[in-house]
Every structure is written in C-alpha cells, then in structure tokens.
C-alpha atoms as a PDB file:
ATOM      1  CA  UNK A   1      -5.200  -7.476  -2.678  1.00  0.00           C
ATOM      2  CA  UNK A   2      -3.117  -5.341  -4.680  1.00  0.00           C
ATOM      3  CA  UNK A   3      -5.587  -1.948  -5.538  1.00  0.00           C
ATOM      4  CA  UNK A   4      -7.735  -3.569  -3.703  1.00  0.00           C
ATOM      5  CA  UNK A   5     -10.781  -2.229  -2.007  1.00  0.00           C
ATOM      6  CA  UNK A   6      -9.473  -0.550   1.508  1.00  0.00           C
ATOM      7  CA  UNK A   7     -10.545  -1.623   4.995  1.00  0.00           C
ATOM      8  CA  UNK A   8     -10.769   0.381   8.105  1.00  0.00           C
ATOM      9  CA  UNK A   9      -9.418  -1.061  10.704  1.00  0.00           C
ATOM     10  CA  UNK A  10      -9.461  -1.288  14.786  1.00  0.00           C
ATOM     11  CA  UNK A  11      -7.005  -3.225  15.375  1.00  0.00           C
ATOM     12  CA  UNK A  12      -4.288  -5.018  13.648  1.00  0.00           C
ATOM     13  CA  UNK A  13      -0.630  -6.809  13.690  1.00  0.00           C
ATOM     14  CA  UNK A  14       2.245  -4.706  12.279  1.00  0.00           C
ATOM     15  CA  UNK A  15       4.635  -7.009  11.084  1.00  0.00           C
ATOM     16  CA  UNK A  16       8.138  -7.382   9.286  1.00  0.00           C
ATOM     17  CA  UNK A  17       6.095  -7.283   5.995  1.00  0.00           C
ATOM     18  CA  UNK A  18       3.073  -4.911   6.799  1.00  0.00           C
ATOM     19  CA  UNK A  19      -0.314  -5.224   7.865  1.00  0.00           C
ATOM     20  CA  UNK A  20      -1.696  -8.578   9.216  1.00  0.00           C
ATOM     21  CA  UNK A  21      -5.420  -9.324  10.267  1.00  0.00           C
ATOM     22  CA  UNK A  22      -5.580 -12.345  12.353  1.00  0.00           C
ATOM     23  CA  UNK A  23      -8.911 -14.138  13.370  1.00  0.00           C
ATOM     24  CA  UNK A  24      -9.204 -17.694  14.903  1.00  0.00           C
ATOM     25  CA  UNK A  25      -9.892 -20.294  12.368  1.00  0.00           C
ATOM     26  CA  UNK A  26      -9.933 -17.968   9.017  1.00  0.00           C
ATOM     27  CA  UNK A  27      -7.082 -17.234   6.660  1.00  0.00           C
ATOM     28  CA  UNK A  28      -4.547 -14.587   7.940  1.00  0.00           C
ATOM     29  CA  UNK A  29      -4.754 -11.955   5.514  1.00  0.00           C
ATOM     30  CA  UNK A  30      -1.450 -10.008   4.989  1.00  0.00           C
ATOM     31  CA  UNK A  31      -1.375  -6.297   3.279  1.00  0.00           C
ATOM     32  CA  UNK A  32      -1.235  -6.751  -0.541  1.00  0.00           C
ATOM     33  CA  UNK A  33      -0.110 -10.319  -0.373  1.00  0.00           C
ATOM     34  CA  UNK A  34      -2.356 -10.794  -3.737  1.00  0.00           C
ATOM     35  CA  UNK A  35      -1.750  -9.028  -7.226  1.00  0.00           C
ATOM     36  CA  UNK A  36      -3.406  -9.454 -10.238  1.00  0.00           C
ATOM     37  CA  UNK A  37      -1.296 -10.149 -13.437  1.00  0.00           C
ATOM     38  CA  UNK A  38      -1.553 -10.082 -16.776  1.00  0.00           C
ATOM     39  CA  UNK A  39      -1.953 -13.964 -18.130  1.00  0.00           C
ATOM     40  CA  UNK A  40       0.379 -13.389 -21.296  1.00  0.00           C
ATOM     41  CA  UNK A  41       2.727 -11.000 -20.584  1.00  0.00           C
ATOM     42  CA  UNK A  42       2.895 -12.009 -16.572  1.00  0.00           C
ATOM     43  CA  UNK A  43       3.250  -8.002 -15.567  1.00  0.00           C
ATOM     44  CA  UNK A  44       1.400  -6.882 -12.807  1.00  0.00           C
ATOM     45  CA  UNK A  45      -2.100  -4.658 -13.210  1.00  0.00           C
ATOM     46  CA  UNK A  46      -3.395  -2.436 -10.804  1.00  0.00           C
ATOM     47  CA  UNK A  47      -6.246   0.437 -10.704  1.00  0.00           C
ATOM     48  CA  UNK A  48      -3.776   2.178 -13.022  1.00  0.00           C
ATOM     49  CA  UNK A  49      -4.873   0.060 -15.319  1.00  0.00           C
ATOM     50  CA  UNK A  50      -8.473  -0.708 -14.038  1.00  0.00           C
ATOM     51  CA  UNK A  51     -10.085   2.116 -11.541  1.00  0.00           C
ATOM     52  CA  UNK A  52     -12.470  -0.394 -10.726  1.00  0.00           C
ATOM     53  CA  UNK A  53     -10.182  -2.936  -8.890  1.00  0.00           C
ATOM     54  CA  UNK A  54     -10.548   0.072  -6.108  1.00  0.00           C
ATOM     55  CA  UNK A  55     -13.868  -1.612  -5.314  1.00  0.00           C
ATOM     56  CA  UNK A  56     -12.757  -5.177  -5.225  1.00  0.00           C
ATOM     57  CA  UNK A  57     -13.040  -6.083  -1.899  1.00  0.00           C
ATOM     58  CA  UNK A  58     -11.157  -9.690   0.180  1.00  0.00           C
ATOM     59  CA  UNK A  59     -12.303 -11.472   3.426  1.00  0.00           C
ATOM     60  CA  UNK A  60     -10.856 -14.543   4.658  1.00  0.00           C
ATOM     61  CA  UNK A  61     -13.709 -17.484   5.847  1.00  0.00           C
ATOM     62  CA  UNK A  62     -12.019 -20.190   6.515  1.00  0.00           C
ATOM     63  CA  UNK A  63      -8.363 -21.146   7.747  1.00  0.00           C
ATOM     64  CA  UNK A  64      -7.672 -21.425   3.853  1.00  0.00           C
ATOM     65  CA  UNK A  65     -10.847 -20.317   1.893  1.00  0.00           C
ATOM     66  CA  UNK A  66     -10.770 -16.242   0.745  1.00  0.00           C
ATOM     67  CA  UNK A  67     -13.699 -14.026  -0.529  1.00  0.00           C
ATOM     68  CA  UNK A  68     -13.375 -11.789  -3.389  1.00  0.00           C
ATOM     69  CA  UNK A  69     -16.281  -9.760  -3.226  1.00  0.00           C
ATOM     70  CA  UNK A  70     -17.924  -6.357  -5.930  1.00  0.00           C
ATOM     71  CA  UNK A  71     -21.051  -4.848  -6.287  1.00  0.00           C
ATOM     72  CA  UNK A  72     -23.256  -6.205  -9.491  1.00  0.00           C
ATOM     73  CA  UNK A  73     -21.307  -9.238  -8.677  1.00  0.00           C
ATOM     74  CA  UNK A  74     -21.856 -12.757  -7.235  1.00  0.00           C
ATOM     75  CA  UNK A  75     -19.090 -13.358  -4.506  1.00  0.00           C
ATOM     76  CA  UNK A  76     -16.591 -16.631  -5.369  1.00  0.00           C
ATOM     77  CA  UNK A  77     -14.702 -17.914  -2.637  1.00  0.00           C
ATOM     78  CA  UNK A  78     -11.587 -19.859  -3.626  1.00  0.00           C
ATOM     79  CA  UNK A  79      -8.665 -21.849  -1.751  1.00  0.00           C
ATOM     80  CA  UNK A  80      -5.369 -20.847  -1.150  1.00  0.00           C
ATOM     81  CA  UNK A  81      -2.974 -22.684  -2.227  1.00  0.00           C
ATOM     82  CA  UNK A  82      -0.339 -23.216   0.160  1.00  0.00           C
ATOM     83  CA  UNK A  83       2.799 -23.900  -1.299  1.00  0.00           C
ATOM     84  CA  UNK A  84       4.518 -24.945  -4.535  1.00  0.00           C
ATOM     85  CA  UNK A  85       4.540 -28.565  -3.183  1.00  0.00           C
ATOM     86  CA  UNK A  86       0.977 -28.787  -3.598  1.00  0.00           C
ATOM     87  CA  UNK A  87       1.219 -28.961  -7.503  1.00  0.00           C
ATOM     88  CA  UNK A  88       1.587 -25.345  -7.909  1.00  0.00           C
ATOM     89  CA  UNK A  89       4.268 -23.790 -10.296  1.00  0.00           C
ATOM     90  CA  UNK A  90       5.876 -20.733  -9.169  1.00  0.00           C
ATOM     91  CA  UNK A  91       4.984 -17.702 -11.995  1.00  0.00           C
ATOM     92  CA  UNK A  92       6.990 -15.361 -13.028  1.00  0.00           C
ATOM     93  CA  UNK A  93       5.890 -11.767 -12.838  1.00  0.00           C
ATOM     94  CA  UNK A  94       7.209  -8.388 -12.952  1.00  0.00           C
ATOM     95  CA  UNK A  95       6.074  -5.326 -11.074  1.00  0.00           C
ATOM     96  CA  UNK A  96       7.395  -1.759 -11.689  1.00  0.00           C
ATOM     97  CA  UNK A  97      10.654  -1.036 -13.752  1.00  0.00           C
ATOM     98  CA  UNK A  98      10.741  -4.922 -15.016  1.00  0.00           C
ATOM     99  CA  UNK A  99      11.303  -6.186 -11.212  1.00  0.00           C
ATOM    100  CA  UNK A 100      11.244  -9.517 -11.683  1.00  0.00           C
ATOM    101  CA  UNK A 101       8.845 -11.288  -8.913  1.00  0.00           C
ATOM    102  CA  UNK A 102       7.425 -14.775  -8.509  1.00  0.00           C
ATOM    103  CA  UNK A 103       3.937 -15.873  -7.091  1.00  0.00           C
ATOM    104  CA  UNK A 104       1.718 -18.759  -6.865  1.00  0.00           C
ATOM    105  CA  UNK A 105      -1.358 -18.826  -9.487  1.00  0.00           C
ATOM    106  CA  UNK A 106      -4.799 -18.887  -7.501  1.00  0.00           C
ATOM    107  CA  UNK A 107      -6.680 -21.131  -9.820  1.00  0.00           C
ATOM    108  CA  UNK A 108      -9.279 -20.675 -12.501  1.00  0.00           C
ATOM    109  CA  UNK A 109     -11.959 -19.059  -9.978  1.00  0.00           C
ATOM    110  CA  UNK A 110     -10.627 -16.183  -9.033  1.00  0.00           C
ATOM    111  CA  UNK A 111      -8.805 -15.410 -12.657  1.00  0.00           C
ATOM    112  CA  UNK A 112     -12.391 -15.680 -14.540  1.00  0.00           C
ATOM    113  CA  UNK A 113     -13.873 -13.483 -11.907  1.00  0.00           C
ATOM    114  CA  UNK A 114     -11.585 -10.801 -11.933  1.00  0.00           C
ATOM    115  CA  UNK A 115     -11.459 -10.802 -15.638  1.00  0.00           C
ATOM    116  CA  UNK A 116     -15.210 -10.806 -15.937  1.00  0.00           C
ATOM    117  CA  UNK A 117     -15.108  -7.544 -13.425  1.00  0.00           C
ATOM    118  CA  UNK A 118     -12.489  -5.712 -14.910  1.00  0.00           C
ATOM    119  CA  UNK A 119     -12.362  -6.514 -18.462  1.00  0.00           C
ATOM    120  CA  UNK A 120     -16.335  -8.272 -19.421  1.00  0.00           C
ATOM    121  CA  UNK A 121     -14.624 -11.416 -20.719  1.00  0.00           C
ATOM    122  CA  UNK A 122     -13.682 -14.695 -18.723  1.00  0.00           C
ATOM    123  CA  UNK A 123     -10.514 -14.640 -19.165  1.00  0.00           C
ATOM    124  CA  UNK A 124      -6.667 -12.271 -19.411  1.00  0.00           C
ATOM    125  CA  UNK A 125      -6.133 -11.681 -15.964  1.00  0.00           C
ATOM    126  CA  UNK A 126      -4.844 -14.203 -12.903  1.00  0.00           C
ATOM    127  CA  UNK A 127      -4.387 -13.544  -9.205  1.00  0.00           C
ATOM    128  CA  UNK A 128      -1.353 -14.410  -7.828  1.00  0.00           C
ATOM    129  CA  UNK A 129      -0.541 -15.229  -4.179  1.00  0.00           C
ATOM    130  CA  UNK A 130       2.948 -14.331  -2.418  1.00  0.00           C
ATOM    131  CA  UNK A 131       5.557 -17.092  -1.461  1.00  0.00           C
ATOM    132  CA  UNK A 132       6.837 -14.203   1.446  1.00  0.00           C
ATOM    133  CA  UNK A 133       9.873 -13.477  -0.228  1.00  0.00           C
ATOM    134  CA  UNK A 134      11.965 -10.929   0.596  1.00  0.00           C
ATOM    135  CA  UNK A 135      12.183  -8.255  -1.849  1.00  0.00           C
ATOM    136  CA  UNK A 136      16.277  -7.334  -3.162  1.00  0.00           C
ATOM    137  CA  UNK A 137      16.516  -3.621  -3.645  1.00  0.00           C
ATOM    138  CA  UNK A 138      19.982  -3.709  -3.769  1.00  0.00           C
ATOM    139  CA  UNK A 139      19.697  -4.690  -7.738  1.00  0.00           C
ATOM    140  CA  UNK A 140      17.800  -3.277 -10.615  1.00  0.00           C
ATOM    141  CA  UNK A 141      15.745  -1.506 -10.671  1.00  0.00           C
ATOM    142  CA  UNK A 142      15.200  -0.482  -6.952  1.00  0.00           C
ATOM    143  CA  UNK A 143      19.142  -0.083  -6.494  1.00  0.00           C
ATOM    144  CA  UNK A 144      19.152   3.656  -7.885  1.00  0.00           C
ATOM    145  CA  UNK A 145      16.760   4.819  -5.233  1.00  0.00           C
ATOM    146  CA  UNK A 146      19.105   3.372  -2.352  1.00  0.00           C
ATOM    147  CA  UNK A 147      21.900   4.764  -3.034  1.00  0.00           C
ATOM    148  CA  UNK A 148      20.122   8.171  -3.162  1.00  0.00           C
ATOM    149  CA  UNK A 149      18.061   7.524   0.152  1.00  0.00           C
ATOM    150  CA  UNK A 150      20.213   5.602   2.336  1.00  0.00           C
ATOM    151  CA  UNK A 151      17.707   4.586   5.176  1.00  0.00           C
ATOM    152  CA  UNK A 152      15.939   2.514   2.485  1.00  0.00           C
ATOM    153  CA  UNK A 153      16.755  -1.324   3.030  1.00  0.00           C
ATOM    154  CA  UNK A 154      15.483  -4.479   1.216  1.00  0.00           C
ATOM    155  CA  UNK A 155      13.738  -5.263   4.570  1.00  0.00           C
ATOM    156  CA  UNK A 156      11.606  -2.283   4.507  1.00  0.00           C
ATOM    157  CA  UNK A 157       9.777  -3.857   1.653  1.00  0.00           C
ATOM    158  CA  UNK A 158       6.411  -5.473   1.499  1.00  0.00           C
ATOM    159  CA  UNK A 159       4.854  -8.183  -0.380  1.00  0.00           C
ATOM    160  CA  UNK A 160       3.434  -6.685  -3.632  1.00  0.00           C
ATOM    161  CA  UNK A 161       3.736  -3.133  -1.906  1.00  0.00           C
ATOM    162  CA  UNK A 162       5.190  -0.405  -4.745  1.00  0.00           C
ATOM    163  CA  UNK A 163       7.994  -0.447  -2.291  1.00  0.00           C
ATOM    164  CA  UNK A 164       7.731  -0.230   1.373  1.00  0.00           C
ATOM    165  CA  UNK A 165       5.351  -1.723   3.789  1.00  0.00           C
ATOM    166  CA  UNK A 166       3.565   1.347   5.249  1.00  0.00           C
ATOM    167  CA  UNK A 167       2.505   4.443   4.041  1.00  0.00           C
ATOM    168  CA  UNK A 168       1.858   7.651   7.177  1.00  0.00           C
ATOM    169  CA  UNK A 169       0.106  10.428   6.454  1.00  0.00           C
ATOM    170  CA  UNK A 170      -1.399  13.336   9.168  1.00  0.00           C
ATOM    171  CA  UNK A 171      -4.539  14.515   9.071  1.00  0.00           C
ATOM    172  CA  UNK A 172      -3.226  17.819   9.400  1.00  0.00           C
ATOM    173  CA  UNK A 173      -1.641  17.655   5.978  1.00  0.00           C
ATOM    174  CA  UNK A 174      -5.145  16.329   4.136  1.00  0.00           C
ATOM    175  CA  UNK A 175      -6.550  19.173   5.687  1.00  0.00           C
ATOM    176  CA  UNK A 176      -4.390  21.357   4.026  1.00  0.00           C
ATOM    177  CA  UNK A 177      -4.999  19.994   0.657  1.00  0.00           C
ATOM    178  CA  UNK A 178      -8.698  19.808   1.066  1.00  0.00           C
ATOM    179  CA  UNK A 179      -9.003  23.628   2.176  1.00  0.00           C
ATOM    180  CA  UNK A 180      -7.544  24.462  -1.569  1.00  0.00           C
ATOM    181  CA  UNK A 181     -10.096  21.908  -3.383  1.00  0.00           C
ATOM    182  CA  UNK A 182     -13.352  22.413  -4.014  1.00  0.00           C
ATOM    183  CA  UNK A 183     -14.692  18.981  -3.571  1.00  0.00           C
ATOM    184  CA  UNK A 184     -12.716  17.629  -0.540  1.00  0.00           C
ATOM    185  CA  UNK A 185     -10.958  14.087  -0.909  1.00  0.00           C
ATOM    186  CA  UNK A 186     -11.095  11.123   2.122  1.00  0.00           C
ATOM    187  CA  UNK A 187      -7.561   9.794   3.329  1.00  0.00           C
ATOM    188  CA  UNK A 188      -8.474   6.872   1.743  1.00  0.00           C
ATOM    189  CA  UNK A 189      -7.936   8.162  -1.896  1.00  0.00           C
ATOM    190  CA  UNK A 190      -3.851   8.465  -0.809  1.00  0.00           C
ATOM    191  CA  UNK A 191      -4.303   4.516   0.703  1.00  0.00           C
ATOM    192  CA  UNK A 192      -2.322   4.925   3.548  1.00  0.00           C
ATOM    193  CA  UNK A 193      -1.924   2.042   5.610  1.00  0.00           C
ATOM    194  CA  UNK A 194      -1.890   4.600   8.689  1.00  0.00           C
ATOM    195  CA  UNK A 195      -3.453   8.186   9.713  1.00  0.00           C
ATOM    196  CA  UNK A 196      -2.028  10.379  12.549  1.00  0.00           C
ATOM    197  CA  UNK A 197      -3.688  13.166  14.080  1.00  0.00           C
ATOM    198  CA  UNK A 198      -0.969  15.949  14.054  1.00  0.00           C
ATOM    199  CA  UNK A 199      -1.343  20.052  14.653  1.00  0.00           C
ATOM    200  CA  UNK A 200       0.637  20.766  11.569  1.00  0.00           C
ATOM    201  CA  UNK A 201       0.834  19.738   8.101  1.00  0.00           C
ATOM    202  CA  UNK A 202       3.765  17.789   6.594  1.00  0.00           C
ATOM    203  CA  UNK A 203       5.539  17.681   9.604  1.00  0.00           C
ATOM    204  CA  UNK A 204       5.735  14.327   8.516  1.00  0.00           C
ATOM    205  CA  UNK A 205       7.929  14.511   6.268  1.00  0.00           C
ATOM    206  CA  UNK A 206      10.665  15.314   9.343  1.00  0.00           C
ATOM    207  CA  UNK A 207      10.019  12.160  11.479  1.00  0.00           C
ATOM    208  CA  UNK A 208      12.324   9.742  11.803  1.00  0.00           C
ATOM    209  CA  UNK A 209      11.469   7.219  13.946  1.00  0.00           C
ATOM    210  CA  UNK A 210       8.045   6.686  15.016  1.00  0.00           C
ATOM    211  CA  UNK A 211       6.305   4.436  18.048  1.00  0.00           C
ATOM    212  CA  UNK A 212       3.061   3.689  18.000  1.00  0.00           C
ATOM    213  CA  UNK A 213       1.212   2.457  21.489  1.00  0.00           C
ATOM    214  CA  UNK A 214       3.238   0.891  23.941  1.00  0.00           C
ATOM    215  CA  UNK A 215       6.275  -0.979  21.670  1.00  0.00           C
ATOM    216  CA  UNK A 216       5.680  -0.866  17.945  1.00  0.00           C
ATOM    217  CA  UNK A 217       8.706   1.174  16.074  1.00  0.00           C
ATOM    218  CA  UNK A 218       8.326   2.096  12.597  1.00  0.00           C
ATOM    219  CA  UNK A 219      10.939   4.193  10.579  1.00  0.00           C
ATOM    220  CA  UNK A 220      10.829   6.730   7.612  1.00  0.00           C
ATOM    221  CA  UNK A 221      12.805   5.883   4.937  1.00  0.00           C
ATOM    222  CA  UNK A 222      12.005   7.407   1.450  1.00  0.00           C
ATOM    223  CA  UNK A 223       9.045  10.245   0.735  1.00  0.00           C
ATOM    224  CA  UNK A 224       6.054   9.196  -1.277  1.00  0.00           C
ATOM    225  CA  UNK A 225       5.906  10.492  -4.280  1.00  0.00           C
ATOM    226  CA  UNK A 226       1.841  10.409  -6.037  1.00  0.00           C
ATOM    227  CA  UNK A 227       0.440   9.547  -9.455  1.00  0.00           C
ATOM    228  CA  UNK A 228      -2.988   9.988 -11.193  1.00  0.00           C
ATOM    229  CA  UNK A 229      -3.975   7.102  -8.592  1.00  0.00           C
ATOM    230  CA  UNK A 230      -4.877   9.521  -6.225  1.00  0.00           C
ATOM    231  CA  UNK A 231      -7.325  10.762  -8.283  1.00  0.00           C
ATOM    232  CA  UNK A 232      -9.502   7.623  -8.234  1.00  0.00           C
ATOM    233  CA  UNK A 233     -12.408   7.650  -5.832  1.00  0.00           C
ATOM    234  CA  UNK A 234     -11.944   4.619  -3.826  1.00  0.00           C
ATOM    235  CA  UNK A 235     -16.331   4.927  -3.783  1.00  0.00           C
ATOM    236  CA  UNK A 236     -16.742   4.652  -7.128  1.00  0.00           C
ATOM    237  CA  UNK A 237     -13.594   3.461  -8.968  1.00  0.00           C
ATOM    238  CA  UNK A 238     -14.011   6.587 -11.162  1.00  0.00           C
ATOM    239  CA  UNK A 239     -11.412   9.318 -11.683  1.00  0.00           C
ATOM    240  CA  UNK A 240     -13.265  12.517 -11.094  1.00  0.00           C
ATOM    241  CA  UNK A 241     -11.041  15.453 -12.366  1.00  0.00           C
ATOM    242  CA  UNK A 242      -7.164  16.695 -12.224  1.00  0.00           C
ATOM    243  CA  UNK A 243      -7.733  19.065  -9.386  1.00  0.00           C
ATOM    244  CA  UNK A 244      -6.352  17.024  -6.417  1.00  0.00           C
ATOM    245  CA  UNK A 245      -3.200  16.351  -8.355  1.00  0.00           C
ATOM    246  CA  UNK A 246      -2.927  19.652  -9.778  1.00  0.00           C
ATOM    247  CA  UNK A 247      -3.729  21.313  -6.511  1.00  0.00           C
ATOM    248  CA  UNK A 248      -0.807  19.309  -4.365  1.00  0.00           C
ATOM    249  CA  UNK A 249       1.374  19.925  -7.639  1.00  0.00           C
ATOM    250  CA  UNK A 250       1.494  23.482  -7.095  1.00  0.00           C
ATOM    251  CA  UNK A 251       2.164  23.888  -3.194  1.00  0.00           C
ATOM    252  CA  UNK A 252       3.810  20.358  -3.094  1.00  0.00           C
ATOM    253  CA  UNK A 253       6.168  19.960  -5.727  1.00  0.00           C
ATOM    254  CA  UNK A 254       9.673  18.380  -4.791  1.00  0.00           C
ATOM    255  CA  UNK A 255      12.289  20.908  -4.596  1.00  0.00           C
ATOM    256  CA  UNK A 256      14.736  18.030  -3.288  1.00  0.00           C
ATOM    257  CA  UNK A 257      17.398  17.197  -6.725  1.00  0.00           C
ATOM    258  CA  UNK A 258      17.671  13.600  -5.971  1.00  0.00           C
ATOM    259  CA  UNK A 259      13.939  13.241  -5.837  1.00  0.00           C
ATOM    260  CA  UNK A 260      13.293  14.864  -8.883  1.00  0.00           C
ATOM    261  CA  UNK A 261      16.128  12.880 -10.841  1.00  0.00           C
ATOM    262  CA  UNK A 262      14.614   9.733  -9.869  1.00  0.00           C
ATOM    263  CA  UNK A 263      11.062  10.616  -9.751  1.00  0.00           C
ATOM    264  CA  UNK A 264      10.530  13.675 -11.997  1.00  0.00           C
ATOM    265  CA  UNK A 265       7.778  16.013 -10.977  1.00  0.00           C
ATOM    266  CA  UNK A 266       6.030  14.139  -8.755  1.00  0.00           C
ATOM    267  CA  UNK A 267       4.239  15.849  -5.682  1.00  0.00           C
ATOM    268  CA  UNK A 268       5.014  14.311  -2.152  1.00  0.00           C
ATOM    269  CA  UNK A 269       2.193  13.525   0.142  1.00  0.00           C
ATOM    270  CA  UNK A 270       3.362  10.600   3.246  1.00  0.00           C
ATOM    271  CA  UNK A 271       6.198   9.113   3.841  1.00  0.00           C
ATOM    272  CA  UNK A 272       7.169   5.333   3.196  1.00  0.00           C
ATOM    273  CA  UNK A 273       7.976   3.285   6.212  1.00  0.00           C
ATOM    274  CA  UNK A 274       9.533   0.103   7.178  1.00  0.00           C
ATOM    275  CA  UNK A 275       8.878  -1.794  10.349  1.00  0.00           C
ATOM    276  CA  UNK A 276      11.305  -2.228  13.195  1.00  0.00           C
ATOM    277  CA  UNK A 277       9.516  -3.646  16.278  1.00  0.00           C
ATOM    278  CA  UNK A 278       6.506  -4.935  15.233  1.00  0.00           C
ATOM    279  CA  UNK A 279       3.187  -5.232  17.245  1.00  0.00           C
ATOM    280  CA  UNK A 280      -0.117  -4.684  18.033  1.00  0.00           C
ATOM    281  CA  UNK A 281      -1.831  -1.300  16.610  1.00  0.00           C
ATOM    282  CA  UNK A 282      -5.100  -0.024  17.772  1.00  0.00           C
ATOM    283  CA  UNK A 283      -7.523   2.873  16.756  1.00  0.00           C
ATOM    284  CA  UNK A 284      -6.475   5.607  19.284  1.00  0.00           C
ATOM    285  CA  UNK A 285      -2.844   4.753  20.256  1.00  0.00           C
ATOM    286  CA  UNK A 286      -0.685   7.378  21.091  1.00  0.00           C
ATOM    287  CA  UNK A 287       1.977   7.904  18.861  1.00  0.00           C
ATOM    288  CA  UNK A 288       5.594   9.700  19.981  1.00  0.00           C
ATOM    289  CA  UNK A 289       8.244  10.692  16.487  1.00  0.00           C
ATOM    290  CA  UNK A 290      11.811  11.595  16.861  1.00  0.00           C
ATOM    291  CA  UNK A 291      13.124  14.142  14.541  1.00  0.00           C
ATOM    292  CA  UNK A 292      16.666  14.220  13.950  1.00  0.00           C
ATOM    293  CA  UNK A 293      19.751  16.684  14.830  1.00  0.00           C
ATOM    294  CA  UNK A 294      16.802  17.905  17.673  1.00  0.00           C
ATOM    295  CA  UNK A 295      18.190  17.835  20.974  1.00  0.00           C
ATOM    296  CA  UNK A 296      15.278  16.733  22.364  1.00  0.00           C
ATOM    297  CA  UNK A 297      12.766  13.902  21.301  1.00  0.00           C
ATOM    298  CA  UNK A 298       9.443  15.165  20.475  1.00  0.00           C
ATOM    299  CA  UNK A 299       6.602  13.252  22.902  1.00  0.00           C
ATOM    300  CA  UNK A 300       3.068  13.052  22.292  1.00  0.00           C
ATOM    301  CA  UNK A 301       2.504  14.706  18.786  1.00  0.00           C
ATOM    302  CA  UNK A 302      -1.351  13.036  18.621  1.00  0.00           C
ATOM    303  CA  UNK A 303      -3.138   9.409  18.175  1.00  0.00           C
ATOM    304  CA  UNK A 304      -3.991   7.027  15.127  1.00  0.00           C
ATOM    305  CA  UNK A 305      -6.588   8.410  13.669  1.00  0.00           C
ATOM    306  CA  UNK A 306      -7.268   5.665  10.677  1.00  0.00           C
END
C-alpha cells in the first residue's frame, strides 16, 4: 500500500511495474498497487497527510483475500476485487499536481478501517486498487520533468509510485548522513525499494545502468528529490525533529538549474529507476553499474544490501 508499512525482503520479482511478491495460492502483491483516497474530493492521502499510515502493514492470505494489519488494531481481511466487470465502477482519483488516475474501490471494510486508524471516525477515507495502467508522462503534469530529464519514459512508472518504480540508495551515502546527525536514521526512513553496499557515497547519483544478479537491468532516470517524509520514523509514525532534512539540506542541496526550477530546494538522496530486464532479486546479489562517457564499465561495485 501506498505509505504503507515497509517489508524487508529476501527475495522478490522485479517487474515492468516494480516490486512483486509471489507465493503459491495467496494474492500477488505488487509495490504500491493500493492508495488510499479521500472519499469526497477523490485525491490521494499518504503519510503526508497521516504519519501513521507508516505503520499500516498488508499480507496477502488467500489467492484473492488481503490483510491490512496495525497495532491497537483488530486485523480485517477483505477481497479483491478483480475487475470492473465484477460490478465495480472505476473511481476517479488524482495523485500529485492534479494527475488524473483511476482505481477500483475496495469495499466498505477496508475504507471504515483505515478511517477508524487514521482519522477515529468510520468513515472519509477509501482504498483503492490499481487496474495496471500505464502511467502517461508525456502530458500534464509529469510532461515538464521529461523534457528536462530525457531518460525519463512513461514506462519507467509504477502503479501509485510518486513517479518511478524503484528507488536505489548506497549504504555508503546513509552513512554519510548519519555521521552528521546525532540520532542516526535506518534506510528505511528514505523507503527505498533497494540498498547497495558501495565504498563511496553518492556515487549513485553517476550510474547509469545497473544489473543486479545474473540478468536483471535497471536504469537511472531522474534524481530523487526528499520532503518532510523522510522525517517520519517508519517505527513509530511520528516525526521526530528537522535535523535529518536540515542536515542533507546543507551538504546536499541541488546545485543542478533544471532541478531546482522544477523542484525548488529540495535535497537529493537516491536515484529513481525504471526497469529494463526484469527478474529475480535476492538478498546478496552482486550488483555491476555503468557510468557514462567512462571508457571502461565499472564491475563489481558491492551486493544488495536491503
């Protein structure tokens, strides 16, 4: 789900639209295939708007039963419906900038439970479920930041992602950060869907292509700029202070023009990614990058850490 509650993985499916989890006989659960939405106004709400979705947390159980699951709460487990041939109504929604999106309504269980969490009534907020379309970023409002970063395609775009399906960081680059904090941060507060071990920090930011294990290719195609999410702890769906913002403000703020015109002041920390051969990810893979105008391509530069 959307601001969801993360999940460390072993092993997983990187696919054309991000993260899938795949079990025999349950629900195939797809990276943020699920948003919430506002019931009257039909615009998408995330921990933004309510730290505490952070701790919301989504199994699958059956083939099409899911689990939404919180602390202080009892669990509800609700169907997914299918398809809009099964008396469902596509709704209208819109994510950031107006985008206008459409997903299937998950039924009266899950919208009284999430309300309840979130807001202490029954009612305000729905879930919605993606129909897997493809996102067009060739239009308003996402057209402004292709023709600044041209690698950027509508395919590179996940379900209810911001905007592409992956997110890399290095561990080397958190490390940075947390040596100028005084209460260190986890990965997990910058929701990656992917951590690489790497000797130096940001060298992210430089890779073009990367492989992962023995065939999966993803590509970097825009930096990722960070809000006051970041400052959320994903433990306790409280934000605890400005320092981690502040701190990556001042050694990370983007000198790049075009970034700056699109995205103001925002700090950079990972890179967005698209996939381009998907596959099979595990917990230890090797990963090679390829940097570009290098004569040479760069081989093993460390493993998946996360």
């Amino acid at each position: 789900m959307k601001s969801g509650r993360g999940r460390n993985l072993h092993e997983c499916d990187f696919t054309e639209f991000g993260i899938s989890i795949e079990s025999e006989g349950r629900f195939t659960l797809r990276d943020r295939m699920f948003l919430v939405y506002n019931e009257e106004t039909g615009r998408f709400q995330t921990g933004r708007q309510y730290p505490t979705m952070i701790l919301v947390s989504m199994s699958a159980v059956e083939e099409d039963k899911v689990r939404l699951e919180a602390v202080g709460m009892p669990s509800v487990v609700f169907t997914v419906p299918k398809s809009i041939d099964e008396g469902s109504e596509a709704v209208p929604c819109t994510m950031w900038w107006g985008e206008p999106v459409k997903c299937i309504d998950c039924g009266p269980e899950p919208a009284e439970w999430l309300s309840r969490f979130l807001t202490g009534t029954n009612s305000g907020l729905r879930l919605g479920y993606s129909m897997m379309n493809r996102r067009d970023l060739s239009i308003d409002p996402w057209n402004k930041f292709t023709k600044v970063f041209s690698t950027l395609q509508s395919d590179d775009t996940g379900l209810f992602s911001d905007l592409a399906s992956y997110m890399l960081m290095t561990t080397a680059s958190l490390k940075t950060l947390n040596e100028k904090l005084e209460i260190p941060v986890p990965a997990l507060q910058f929701r990656p869907n992917i951590v690489v071990s790497a000797e130096k920090s940001f060298e992210e930011d430089n890779w073009e292509w990367i492989k992962i294990g023995e065939k999966t290719v993803i590509r970097n195609v825009k930096p990722c700029t960070r809000c006051k999410f970041i400052l959320v702890n994903p433990e306790t769906g409280t934000a605890e202070g400005e320092e981690p913002l502040k701190t990556l403000k001042s050694f990370r703020q983007s000198t790049d023009p075009n970034i700056m015109s699109l995205e103001g002041q925002a700090p950079l920390m990972g890179i967005y990614c698209g996939a381009y051969i998907p596959g099979k990810v595990k917990l230890g893979d090797d990963v090679f990058v390829h940097i570009p105008d290098d004569s040479v391509e760069l081989n093993h530069r460390g493993g998946v850490s996360e």
